[in-house]
PDB file of N, CA and C in Angstrom:
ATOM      1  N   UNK A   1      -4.421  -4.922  -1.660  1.00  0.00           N
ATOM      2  CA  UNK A   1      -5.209  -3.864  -1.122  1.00  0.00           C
ATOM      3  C   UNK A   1      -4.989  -2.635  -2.002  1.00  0.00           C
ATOM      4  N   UNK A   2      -6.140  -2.020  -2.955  1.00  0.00           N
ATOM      5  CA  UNK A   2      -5.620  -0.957  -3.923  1.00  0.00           C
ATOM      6  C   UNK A   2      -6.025   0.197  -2.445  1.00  0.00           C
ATOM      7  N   UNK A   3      -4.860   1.110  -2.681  1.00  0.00           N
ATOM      8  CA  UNK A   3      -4.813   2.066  -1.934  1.00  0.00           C
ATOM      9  C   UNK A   3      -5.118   3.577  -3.095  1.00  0.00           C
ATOM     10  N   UNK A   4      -5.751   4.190  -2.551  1.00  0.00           N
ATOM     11  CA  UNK A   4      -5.479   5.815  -3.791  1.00  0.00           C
ATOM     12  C   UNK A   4      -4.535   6.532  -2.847  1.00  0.00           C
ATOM     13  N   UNK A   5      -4.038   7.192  -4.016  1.00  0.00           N
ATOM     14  CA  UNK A   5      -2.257   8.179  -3.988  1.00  0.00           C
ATOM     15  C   UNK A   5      -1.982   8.775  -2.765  1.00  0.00           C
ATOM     16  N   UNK A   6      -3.199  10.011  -2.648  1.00  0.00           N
ATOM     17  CA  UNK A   6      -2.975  10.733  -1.511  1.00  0.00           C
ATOM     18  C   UNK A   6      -3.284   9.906   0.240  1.00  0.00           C
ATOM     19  N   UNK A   7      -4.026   8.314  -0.382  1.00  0.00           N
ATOM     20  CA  UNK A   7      -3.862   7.584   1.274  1.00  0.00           C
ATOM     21  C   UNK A   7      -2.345   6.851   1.475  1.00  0.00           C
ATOM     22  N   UNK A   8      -2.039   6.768   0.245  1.00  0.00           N
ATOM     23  CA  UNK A   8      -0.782   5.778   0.500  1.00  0.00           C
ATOM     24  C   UNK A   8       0.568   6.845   1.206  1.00  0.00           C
ATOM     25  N   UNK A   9       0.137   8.307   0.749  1.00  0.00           N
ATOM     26  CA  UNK A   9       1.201   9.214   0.894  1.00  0.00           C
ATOM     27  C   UNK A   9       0.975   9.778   1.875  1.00  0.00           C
ATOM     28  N   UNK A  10      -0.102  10.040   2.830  1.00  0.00           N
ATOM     29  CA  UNK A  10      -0.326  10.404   4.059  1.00  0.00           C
ATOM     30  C   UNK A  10      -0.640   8.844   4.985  1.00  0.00           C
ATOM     31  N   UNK A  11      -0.775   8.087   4.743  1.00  0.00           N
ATOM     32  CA  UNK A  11      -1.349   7.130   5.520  1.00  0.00           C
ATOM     33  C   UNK A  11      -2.760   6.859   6.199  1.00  0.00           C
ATOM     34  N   UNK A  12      -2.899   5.761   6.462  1.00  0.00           N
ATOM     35  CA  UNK A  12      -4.488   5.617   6.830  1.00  0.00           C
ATOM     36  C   UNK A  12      -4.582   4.253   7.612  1.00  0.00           C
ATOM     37  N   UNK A  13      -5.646   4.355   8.587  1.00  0.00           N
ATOM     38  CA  UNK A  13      -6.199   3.591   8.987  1.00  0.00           C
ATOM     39  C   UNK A  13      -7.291   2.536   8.366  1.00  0.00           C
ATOM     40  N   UNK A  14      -7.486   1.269   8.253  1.00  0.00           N
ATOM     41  CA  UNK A  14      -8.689   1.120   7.802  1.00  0.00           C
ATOM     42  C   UNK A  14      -8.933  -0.564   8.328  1.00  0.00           C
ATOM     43  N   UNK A  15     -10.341  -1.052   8.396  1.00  0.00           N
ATOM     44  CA  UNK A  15     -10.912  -2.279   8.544  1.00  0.00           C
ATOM     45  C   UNK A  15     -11.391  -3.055   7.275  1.00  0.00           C
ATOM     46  N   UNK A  16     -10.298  -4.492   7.748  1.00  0.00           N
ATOM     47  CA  UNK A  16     -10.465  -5.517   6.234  1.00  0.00           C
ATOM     48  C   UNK A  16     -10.847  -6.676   6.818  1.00  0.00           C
ATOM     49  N   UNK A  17     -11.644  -7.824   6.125  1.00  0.00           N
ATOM     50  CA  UNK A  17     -12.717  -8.825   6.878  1.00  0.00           C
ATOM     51  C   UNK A  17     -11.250  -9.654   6.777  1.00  0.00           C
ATOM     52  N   UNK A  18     -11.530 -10.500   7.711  1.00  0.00           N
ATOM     53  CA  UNK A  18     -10.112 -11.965   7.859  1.00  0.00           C
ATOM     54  C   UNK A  18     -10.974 -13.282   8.170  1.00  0.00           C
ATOM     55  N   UNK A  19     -10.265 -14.095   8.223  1.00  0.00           N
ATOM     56  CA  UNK A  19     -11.243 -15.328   8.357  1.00  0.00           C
ATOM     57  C   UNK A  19     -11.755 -15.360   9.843  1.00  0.00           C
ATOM     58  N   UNK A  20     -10.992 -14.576  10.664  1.00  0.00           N
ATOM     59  CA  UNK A  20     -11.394 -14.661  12.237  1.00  0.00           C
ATOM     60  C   UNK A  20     -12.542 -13.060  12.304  1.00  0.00           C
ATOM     61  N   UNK A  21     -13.054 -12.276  11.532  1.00  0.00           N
ATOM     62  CA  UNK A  21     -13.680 -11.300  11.475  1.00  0.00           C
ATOM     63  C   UNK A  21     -12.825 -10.211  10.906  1.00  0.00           C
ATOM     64  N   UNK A  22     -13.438  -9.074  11.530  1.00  0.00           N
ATOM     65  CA  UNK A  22     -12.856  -7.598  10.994  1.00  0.00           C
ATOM     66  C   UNK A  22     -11.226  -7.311  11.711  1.00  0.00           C
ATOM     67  N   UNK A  23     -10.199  -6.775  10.677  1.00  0.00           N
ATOM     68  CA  UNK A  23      -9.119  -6.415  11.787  1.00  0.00           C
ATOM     69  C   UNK A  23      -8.799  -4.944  11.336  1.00  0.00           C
ATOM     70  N   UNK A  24      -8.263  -4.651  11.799  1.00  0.00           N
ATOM     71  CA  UNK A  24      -7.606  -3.120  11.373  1.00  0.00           C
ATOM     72  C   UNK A  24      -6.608  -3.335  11.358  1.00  0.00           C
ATOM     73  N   UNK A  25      -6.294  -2.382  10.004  1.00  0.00           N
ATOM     74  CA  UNK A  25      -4.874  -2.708   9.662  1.00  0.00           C
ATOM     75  C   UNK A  25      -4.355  -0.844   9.378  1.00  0.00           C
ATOM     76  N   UNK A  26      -2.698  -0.975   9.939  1.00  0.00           N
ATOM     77  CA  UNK A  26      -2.153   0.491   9.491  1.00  0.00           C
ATOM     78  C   UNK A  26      -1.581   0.450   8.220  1.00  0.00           C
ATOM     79  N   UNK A  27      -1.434   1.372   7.289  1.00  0.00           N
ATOM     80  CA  UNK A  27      -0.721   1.534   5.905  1.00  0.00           C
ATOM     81  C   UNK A  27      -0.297   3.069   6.552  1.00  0.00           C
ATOM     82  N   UNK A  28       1.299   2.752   7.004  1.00  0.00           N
ATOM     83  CA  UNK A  28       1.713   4.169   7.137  1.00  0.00           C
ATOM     84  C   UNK A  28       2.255   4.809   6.154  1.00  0.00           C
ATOM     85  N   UNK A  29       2.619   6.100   6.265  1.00  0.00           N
ATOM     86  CA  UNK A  29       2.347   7.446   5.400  1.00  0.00           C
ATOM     87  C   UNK A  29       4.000   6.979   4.188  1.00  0.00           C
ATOM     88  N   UNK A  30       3.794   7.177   3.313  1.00  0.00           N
ATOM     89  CA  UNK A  30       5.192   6.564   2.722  1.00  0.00           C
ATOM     90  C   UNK A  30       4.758   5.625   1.541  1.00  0.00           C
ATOM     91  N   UNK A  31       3.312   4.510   1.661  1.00  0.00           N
ATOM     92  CA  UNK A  31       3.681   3.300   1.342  1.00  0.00           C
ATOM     93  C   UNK A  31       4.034   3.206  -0.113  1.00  0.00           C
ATOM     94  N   UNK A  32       4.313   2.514  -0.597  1.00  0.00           N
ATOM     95  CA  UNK A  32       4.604   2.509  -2.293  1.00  0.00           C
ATOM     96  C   UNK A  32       3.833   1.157  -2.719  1.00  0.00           C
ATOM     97  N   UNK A  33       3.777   1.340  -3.835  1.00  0.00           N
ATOM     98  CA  UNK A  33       3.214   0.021  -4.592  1.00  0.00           C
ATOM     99  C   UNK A  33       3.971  -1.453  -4.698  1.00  0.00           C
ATOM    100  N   UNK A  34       3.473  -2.354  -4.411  1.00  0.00           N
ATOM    101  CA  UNK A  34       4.422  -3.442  -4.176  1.00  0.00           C
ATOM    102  C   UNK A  34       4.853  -3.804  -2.825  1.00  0.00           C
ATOM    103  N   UNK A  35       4.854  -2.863  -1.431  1.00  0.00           N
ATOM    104  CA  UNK A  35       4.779  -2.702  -0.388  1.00  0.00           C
ATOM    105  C   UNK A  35       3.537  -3.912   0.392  1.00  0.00           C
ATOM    106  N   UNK A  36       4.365  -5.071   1.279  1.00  0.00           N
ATOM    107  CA  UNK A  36       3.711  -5.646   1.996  1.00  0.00           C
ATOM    108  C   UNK A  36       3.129  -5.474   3.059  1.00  0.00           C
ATOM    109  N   UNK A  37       1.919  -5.524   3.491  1.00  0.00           N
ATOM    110  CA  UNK A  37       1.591  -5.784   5.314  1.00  0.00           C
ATOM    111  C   UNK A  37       1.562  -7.035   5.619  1.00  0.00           C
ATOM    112  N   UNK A  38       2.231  -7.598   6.670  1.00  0.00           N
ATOM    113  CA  UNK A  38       1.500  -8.600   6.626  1.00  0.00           C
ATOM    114  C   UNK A  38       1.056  -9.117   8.516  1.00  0.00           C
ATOM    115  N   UNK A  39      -0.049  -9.293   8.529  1.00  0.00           N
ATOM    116  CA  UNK A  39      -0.982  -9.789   9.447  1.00  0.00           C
ATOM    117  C   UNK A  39      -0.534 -10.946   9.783  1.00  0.00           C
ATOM    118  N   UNK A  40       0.219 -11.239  11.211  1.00  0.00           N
ATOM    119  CA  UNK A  40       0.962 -12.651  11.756  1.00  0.00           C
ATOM    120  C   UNK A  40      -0.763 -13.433  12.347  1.00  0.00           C
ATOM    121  N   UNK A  41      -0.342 -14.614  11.900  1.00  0.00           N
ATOM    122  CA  UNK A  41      -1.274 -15.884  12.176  1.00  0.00           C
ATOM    123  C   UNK A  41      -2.629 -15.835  11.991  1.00  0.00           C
ATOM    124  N   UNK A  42      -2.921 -14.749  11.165  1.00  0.00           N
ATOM    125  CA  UNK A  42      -4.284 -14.501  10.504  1.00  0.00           C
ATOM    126  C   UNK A  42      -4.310 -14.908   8.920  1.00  0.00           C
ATOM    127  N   UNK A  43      -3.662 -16.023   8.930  1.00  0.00           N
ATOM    128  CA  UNK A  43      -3.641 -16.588   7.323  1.00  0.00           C
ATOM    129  C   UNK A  43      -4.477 -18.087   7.290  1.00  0.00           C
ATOM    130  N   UNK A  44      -4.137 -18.676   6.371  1.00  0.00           N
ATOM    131  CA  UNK A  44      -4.799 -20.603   6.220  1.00  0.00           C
ATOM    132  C   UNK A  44      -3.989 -21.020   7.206  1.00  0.00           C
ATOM    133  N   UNK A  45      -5.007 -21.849   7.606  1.00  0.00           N
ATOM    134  CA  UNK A  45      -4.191 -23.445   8.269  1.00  0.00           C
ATOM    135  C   UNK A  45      -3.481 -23.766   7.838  1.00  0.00           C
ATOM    136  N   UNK A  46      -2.671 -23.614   8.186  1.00  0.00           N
ATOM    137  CA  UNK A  46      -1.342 -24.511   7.579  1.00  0.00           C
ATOM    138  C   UNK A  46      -1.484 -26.430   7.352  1.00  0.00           C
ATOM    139  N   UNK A  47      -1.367 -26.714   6.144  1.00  0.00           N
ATOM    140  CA  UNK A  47      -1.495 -28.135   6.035  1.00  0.00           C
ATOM    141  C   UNK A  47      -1.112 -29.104   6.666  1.00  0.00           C
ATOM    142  N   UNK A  48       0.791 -29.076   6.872  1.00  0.00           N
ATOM    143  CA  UNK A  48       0.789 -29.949   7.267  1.00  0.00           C
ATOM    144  C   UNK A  48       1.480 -29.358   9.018  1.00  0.00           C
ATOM    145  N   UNK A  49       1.327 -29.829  10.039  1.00  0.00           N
ATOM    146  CA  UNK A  49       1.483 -29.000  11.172  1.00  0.00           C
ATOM    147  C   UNK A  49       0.599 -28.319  11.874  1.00  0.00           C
ATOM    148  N   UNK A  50       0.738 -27.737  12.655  1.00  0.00           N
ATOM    149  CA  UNK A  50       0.039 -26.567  13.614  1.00  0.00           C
ATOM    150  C   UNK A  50       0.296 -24.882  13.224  1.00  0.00           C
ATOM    151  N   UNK A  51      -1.058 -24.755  14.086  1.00  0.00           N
ATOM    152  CA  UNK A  51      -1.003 -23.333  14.157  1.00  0.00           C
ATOM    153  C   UNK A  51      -1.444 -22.717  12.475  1.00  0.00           C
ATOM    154  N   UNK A  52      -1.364 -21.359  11.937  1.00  0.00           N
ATOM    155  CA  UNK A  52      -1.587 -20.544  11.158  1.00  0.00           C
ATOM    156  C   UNK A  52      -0.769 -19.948  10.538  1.00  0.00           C
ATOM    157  N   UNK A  53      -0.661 -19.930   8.927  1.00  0.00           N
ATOM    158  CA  UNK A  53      -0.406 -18.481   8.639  1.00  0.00           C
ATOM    159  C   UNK A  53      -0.416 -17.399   8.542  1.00  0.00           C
ATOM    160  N   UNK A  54       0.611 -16.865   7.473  1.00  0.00           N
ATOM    161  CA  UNK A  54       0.085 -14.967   7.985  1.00  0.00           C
ATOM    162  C   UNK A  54      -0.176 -14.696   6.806  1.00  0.00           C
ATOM    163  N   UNK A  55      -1.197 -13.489   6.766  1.00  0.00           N
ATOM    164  CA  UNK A  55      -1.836 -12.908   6.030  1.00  0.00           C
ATOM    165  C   UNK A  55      -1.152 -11.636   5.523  1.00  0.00           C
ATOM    166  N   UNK A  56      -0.745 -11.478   3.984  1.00  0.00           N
ATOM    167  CA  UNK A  56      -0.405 -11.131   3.271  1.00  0.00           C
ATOM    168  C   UNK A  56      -1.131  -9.652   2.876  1.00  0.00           C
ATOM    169  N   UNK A  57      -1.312  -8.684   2.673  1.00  0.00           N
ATOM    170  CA  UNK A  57      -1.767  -7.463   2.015  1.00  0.00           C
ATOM    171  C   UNK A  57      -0.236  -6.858   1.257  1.00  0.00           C
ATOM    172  N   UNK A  58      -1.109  -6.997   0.013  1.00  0.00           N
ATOM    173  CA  UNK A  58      -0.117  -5.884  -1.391  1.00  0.00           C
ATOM    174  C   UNK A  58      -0.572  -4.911  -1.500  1.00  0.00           C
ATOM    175  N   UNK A  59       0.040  -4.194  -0.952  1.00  0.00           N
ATOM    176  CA  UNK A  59      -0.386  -2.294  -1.598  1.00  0.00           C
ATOM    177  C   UNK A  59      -0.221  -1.794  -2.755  1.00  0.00           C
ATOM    178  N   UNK A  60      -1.186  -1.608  -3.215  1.00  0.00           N
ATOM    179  CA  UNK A  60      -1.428  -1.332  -5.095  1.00  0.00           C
ATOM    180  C   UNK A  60      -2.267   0.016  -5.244  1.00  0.00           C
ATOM    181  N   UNK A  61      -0.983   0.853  -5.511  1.00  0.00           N
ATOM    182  CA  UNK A  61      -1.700   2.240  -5.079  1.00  0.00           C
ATOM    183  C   UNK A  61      -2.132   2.642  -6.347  1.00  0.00           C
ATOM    184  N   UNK A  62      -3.622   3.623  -6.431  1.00  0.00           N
ATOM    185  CA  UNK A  62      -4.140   3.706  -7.495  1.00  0.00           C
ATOM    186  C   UNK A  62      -3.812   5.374  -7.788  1.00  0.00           C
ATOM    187  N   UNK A  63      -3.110   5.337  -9.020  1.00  0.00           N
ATOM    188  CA  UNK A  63      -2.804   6.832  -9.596  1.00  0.00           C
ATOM    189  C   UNK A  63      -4.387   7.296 -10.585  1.00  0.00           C
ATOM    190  N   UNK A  64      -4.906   8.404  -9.948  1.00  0.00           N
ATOM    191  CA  UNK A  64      -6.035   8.345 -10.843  1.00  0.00           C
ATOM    192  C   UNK A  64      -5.813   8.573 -12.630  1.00  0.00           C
ATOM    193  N   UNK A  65      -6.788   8.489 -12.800  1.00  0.00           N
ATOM    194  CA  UNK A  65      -6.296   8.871 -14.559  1.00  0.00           C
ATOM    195  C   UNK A  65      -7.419   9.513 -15.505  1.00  0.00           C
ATOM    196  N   UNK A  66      -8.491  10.486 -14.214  1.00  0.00           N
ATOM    197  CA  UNK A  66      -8.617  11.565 -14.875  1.00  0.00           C
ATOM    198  C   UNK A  66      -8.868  12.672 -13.707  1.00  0.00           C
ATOM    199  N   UNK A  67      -8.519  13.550 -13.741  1.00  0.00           N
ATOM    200  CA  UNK A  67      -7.932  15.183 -12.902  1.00  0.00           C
ATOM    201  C   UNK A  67      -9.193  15.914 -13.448  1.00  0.00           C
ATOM    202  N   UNK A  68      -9.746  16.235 -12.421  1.00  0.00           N
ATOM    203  CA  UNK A  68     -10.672  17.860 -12.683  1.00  0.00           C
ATOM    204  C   UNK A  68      -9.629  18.905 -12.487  1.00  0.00           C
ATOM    205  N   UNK A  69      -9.917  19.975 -12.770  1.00  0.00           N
ATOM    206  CA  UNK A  69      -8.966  21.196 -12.497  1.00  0.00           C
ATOM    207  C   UNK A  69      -8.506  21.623 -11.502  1.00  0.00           C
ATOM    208  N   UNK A  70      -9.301  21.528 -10.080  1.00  0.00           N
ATOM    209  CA  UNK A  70      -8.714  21.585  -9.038  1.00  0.00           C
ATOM    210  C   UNK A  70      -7.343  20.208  -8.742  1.00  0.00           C
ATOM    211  N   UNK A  71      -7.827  19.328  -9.063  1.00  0.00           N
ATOM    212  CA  UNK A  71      -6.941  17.711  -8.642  1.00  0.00           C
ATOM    213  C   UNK A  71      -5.616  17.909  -9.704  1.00  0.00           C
ATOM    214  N   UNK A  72      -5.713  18.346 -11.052  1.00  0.00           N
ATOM    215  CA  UNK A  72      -4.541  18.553 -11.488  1.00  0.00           C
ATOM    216  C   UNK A  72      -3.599  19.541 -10.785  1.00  0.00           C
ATOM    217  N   UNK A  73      -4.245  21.057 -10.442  1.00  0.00           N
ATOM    218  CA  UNK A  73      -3.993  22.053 -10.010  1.00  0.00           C
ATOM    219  C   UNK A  73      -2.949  21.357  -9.016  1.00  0.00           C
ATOM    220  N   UNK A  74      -3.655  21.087  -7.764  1.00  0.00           N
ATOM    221  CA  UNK A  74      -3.345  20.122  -6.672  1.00  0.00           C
ATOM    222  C   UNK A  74      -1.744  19.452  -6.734  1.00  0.00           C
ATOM    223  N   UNK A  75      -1.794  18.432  -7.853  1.00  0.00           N
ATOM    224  CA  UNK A  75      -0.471  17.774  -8.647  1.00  0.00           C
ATOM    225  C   UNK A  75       0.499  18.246  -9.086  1.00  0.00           C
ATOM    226  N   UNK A  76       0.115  19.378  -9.773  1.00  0.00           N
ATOM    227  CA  UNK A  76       1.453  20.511 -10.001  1.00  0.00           C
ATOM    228  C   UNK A  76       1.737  21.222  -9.317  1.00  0.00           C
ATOM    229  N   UNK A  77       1.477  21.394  -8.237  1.00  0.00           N
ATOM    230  CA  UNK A  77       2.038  21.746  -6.868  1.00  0.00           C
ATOM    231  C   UNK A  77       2.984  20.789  -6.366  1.00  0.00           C
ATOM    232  N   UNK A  78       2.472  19.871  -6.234  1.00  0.00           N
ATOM    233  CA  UNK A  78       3.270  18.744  -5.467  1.00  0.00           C
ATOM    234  C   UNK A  78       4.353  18.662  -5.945  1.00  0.00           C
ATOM    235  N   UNK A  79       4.681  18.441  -7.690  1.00  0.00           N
ATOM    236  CA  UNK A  79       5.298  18.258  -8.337  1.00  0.00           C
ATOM    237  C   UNK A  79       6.228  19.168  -8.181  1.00  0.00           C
ATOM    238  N   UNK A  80       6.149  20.606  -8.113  1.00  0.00           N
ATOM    239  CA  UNK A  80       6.646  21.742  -8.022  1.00  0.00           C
ATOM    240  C   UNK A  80       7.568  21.686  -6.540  1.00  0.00           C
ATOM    241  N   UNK A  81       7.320  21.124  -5.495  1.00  0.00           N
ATOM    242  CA  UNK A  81       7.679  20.777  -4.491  1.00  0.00           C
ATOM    243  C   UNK A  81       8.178  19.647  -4.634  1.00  0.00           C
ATOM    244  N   UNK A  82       8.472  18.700  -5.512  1.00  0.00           N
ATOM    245  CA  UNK A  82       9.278  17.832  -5.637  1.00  0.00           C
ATOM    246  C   UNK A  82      10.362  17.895  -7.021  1.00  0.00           C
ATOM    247  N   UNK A  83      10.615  19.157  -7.724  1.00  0.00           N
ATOM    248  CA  UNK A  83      11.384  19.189  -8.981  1.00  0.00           C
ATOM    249  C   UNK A  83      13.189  18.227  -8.949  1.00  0.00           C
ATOM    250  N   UNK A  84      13.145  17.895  -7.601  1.00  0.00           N
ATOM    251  CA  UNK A  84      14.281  17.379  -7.064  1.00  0.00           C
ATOM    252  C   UNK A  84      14.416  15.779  -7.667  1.00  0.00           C
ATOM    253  N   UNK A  85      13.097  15.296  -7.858  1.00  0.00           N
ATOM    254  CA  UNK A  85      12.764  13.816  -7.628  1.00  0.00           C
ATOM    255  C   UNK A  85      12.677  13.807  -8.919  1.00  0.00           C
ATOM    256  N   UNK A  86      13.894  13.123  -9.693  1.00  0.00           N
ATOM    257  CA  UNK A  86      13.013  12.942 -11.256  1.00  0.00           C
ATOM    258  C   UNK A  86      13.232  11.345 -11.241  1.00  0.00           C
ATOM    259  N   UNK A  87      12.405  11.092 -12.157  1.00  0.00           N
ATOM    260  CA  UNK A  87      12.092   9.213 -12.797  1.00  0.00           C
ATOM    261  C   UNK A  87      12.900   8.672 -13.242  1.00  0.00           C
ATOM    262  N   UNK A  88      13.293   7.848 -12.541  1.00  0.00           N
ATOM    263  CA  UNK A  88      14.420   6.600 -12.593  1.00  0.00           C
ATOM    264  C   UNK A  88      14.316   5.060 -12.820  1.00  0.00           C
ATOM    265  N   UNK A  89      14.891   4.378 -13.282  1.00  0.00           N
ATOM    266  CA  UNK A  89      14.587   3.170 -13.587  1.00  0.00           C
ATOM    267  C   UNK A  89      15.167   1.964 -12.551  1.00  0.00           C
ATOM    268  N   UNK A  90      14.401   0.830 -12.160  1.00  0.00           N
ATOM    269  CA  UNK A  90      14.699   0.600 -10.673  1.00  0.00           C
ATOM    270  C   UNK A  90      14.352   1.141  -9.515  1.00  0.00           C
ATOM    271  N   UNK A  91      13.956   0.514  -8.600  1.00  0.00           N
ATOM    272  CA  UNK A  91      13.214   0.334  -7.341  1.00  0.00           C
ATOM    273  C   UNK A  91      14.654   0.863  -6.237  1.00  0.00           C
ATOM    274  N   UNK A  92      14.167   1.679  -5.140  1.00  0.00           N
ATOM    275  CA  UNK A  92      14.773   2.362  -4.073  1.00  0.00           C
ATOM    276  C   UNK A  92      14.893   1.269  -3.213  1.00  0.00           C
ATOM    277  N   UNK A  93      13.822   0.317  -3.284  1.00  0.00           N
ATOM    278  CA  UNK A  93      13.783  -0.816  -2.222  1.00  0.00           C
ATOM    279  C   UNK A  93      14.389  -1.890  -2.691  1.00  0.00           C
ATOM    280  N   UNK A  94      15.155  -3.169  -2.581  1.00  0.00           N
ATOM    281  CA  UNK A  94      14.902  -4.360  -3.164  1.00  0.00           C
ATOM    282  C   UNK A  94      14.289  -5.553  -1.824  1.00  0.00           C
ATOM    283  N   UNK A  95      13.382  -5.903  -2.905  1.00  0.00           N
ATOM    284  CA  UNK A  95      12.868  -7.004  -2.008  1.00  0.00           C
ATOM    285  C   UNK A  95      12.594  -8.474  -2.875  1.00  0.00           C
ATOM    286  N   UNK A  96      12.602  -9.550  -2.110  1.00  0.00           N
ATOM    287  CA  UNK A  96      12.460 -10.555  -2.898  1.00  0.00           C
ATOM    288  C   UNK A  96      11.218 -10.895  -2.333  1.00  0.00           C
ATOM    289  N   UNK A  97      10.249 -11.938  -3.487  1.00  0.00           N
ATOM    290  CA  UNK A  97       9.123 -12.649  -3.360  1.00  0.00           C
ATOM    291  C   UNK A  97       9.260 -14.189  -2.243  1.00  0.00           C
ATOM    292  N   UNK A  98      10.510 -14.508  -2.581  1.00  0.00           N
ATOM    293  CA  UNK A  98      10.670 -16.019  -2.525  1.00  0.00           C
ATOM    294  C   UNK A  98      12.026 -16.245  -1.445  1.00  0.00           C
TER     295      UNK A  98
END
């Protein structure tokens, strides 16, 4: 699910089609990239057995990559309010795939 910056950082509501119709799903305020939702028993049939899987959403937040003057303006603010936070190598979270 590509999310843009300022939804992933305030959060949002929104409706995504599933194989059973429309569901709504929350992405609360925080999310980061790589960040799972995942939707219980709204996935495939499971092959062998009963019942359903669950449905997976990757949050893939989109940093834009071009700024009008107000939207940069905007950014160096933020930034300015965050001089605390500098870029580090490695993830705050660890999570495994498998």
């Amino acid at each position: 699910m590509e999310v843009p910056v300022a939804d992933a950082a305030l959060g949002f509501t929104t409706v995504i089609e599933t194989f059973d119709g429309e569901q709504q799903v929350e992405v609360k305020p925080g999310a980061q990239h790589g960040d799972i939702i995942t939707l219980k028993s709204l996935g495939a049939t499971k092959i062998r057995g009963r019942g359903r899987g669950d449905l997976n959403l990757e949050i893939k937040v989109l940093t834009p990559n071009r700024l009008d003057g107000k939207q940069r303006d905007l950014f160096k603010k933020i930034r300015e309010l965050h001089k605390s936070d500098v870029p580090r190598l490695g993830s705050r979270r660890i999570r495994g795939r498998f």
